[in-house]
C-alpha atoms as a PDB file:
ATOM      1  CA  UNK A   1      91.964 183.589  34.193  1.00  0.00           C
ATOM      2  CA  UNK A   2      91.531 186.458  31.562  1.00  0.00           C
ATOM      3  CA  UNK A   3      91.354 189.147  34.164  1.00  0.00           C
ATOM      4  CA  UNK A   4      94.382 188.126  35.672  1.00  0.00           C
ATOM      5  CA  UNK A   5      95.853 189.066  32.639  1.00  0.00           C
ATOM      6  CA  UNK A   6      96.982 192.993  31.904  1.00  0.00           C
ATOM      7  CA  UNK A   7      94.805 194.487  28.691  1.00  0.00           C
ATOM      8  CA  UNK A   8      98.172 195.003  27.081  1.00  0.00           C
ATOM      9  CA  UNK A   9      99.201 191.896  27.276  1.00  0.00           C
ATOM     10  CA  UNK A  10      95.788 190.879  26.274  1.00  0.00           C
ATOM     11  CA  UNK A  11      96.159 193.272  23.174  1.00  0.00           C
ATOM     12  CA  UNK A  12      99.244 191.767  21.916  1.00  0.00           C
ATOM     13  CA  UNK A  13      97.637 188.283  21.513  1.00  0.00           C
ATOM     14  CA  UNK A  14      96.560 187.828  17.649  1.00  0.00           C
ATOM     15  CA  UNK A  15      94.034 185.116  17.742  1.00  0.00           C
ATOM     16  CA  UNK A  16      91.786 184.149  21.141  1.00  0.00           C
ATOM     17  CA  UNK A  17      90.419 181.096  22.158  1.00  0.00           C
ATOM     18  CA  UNK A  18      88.090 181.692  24.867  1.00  0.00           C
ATOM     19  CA  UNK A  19      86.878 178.287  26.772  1.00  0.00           C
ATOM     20  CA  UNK A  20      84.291 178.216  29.675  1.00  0.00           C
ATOM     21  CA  UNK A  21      84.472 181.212  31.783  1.00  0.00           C
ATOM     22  CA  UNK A  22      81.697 181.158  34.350  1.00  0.00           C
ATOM     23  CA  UNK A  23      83.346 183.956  36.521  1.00  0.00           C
ATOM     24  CA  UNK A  24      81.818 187.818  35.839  1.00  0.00           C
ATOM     25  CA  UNK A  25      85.191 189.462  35.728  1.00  0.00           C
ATOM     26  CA  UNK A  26      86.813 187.257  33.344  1.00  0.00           C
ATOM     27  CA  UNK A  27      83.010 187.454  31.046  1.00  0.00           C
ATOM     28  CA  UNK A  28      83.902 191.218  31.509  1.00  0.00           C
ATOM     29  CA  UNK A  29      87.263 191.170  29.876  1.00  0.00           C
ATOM     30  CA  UNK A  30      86.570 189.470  27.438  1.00  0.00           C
ATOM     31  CA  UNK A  31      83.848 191.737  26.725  1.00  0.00           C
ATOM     32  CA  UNK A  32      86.636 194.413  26.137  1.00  0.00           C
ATOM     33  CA  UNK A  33      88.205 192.168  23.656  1.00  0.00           C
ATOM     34  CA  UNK A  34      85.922 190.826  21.410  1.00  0.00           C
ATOM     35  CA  UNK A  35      84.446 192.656  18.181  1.00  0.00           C
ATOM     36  CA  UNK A  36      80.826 194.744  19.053  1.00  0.00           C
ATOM     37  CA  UNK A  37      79.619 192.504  15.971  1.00  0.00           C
ATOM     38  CA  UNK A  38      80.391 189.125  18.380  1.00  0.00           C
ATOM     39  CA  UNK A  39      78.881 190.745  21.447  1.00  0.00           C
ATOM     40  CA  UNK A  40      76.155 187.998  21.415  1.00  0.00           C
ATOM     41  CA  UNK A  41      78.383 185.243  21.514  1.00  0.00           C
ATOM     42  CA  UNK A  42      79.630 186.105  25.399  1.00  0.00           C
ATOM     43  CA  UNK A  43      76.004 184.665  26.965  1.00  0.00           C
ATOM     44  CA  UNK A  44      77.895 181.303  25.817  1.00  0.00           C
ATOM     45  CA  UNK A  45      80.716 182.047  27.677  1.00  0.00           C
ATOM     46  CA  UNK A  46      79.146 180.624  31.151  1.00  0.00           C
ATOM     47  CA  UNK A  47      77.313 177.716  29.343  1.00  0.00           C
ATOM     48  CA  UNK A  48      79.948 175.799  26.581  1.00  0.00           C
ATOM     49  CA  UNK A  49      80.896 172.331  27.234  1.00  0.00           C
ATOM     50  CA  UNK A  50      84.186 171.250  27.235  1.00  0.00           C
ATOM     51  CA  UNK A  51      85.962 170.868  24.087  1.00  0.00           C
ATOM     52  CA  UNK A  52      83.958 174.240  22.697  1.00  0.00           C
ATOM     53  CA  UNK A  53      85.721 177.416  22.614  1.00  0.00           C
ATOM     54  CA  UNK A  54      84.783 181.036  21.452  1.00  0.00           C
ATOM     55  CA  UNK A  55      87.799 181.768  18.910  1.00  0.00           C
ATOM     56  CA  UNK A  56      88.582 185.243  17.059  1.00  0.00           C
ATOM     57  CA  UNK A  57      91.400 187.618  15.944  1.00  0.00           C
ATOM     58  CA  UNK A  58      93.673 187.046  13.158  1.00  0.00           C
ATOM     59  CA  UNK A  59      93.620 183.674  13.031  1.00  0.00           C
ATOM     60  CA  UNK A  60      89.586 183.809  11.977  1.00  0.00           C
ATOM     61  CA  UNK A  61      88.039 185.397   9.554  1.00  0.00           C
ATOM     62  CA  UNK A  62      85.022 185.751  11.995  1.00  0.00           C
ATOM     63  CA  UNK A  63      84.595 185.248  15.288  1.00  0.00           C
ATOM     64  CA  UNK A  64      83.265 181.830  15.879  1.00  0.00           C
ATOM     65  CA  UNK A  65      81.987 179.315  18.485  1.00  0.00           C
ATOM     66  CA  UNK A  66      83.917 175.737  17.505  1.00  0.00           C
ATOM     67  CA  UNK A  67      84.545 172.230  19.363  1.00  0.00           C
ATOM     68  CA  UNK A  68      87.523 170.805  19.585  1.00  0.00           C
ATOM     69  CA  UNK A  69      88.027 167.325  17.620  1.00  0.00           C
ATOM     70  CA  UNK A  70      87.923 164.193  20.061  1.00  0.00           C
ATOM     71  CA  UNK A  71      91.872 162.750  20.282  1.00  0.00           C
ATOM     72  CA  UNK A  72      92.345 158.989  19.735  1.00  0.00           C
ATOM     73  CA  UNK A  73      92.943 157.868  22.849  1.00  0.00           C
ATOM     74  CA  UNK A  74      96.401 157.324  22.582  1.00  0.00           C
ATOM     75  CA  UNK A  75      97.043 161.162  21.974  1.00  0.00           C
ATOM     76  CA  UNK A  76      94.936 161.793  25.247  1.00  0.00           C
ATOM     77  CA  UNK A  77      96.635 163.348  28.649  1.00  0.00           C
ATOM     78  CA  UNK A  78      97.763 160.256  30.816  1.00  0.00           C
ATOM     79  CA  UNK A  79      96.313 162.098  33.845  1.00  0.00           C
ATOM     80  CA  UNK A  80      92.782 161.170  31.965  1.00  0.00           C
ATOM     81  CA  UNK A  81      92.711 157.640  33.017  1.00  0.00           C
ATOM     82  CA  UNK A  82      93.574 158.335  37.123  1.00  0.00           C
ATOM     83  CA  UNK A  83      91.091 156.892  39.121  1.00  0.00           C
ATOM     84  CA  UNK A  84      91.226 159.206  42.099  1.00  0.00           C
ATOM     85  CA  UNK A  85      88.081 158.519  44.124  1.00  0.00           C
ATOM     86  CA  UNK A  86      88.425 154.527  43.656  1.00  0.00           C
ATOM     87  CA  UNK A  87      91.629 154.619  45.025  1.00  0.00           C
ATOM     88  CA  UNK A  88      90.929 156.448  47.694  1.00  0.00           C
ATOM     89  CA  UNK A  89      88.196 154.748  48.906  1.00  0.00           C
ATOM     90  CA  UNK A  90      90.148 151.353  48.525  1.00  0.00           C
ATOM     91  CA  UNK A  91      92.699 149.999  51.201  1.00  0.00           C
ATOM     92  CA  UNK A  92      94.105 147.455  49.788  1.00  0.00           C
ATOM     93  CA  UNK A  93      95.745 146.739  46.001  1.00  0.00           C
ATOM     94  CA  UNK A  94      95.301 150.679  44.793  1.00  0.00           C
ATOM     95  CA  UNK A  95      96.665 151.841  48.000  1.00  0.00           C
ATOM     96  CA  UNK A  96     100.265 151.373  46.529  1.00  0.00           C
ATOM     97  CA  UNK A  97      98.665 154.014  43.868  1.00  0.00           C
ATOM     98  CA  UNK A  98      97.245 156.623  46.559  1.00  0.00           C
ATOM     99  CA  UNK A  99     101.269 156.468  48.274  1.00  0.00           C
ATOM    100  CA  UNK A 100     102.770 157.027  45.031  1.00  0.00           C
ATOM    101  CA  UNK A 101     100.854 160.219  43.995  1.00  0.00           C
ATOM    102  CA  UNK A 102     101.379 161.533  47.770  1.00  0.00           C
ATOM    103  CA  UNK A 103     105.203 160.881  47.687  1.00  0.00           C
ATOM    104  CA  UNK A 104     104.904 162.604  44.442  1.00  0.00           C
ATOM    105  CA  UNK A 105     103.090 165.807  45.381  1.00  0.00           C
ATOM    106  CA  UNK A 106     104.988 166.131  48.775  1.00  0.00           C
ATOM    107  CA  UNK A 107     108.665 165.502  46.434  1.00  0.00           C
ATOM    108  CA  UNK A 108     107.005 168.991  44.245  1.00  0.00           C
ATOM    109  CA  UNK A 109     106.465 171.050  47.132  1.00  0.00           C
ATOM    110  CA  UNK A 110     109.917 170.225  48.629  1.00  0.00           C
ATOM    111  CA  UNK A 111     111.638 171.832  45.536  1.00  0.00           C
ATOM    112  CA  UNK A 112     113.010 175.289  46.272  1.00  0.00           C
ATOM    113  CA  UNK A 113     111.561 177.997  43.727  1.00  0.00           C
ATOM    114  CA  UNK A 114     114.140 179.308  41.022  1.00  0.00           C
ATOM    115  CA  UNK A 115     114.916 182.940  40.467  1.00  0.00           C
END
């Protein structure tokens, strides 16, 4: 979440890509960072889709609302394909799934933190 962020940190950043942000502190934030000439373009903040994005900084020449290309599906995040809620409401052959992503989870919590 922007707001999470420090404005320094925030100032150091040369190019922003700004997806969905429904929450009024982050909409606020951002409204600190972009250019008064891109004002209008936080009202889509709330509203994109996914895939769009609000971009600006160096890396522009002006800020600009974009959307993101569509990966083949072989380039897509594994996680994508998960059936979740059919699993879980089966008992029987996806059950061996549901057990696996629990011993998973539980084997990441386990892990002491580092530092």
């Amino acid at each position: 979440m922007p707001s999470e962020l420090s404005p320094q940190a925030l100032s150091q950043c040369g190019t922003v890509f700004a997806l969905r942000l429904g929450h009024y502190l982050d909409q606020r934030f951002m409204a600190t960072a972009l250019p008064d000439a891109a004002r209008g373009m936080l009202a889509a903040l709330p509203s994109m889709r996914t895939q769009e994005a609000i971009v600006f900084g160096e890396g522009v020449r002006l800020p600009m609302h974009i959307r993101f290309d569509d990966l083949p599906p072989e380039r897509r995040p594994r996680s994508d394909s998960a059936q979740f809620s059919r699993a879980w409401q089966t008992e029987s052959a996806d059950a061996e799934f549901l057990e696996e992503g629990i011993r998973r989870w539980r084997e990441q919590t386990r892990k002491p933190a580092t530092g």
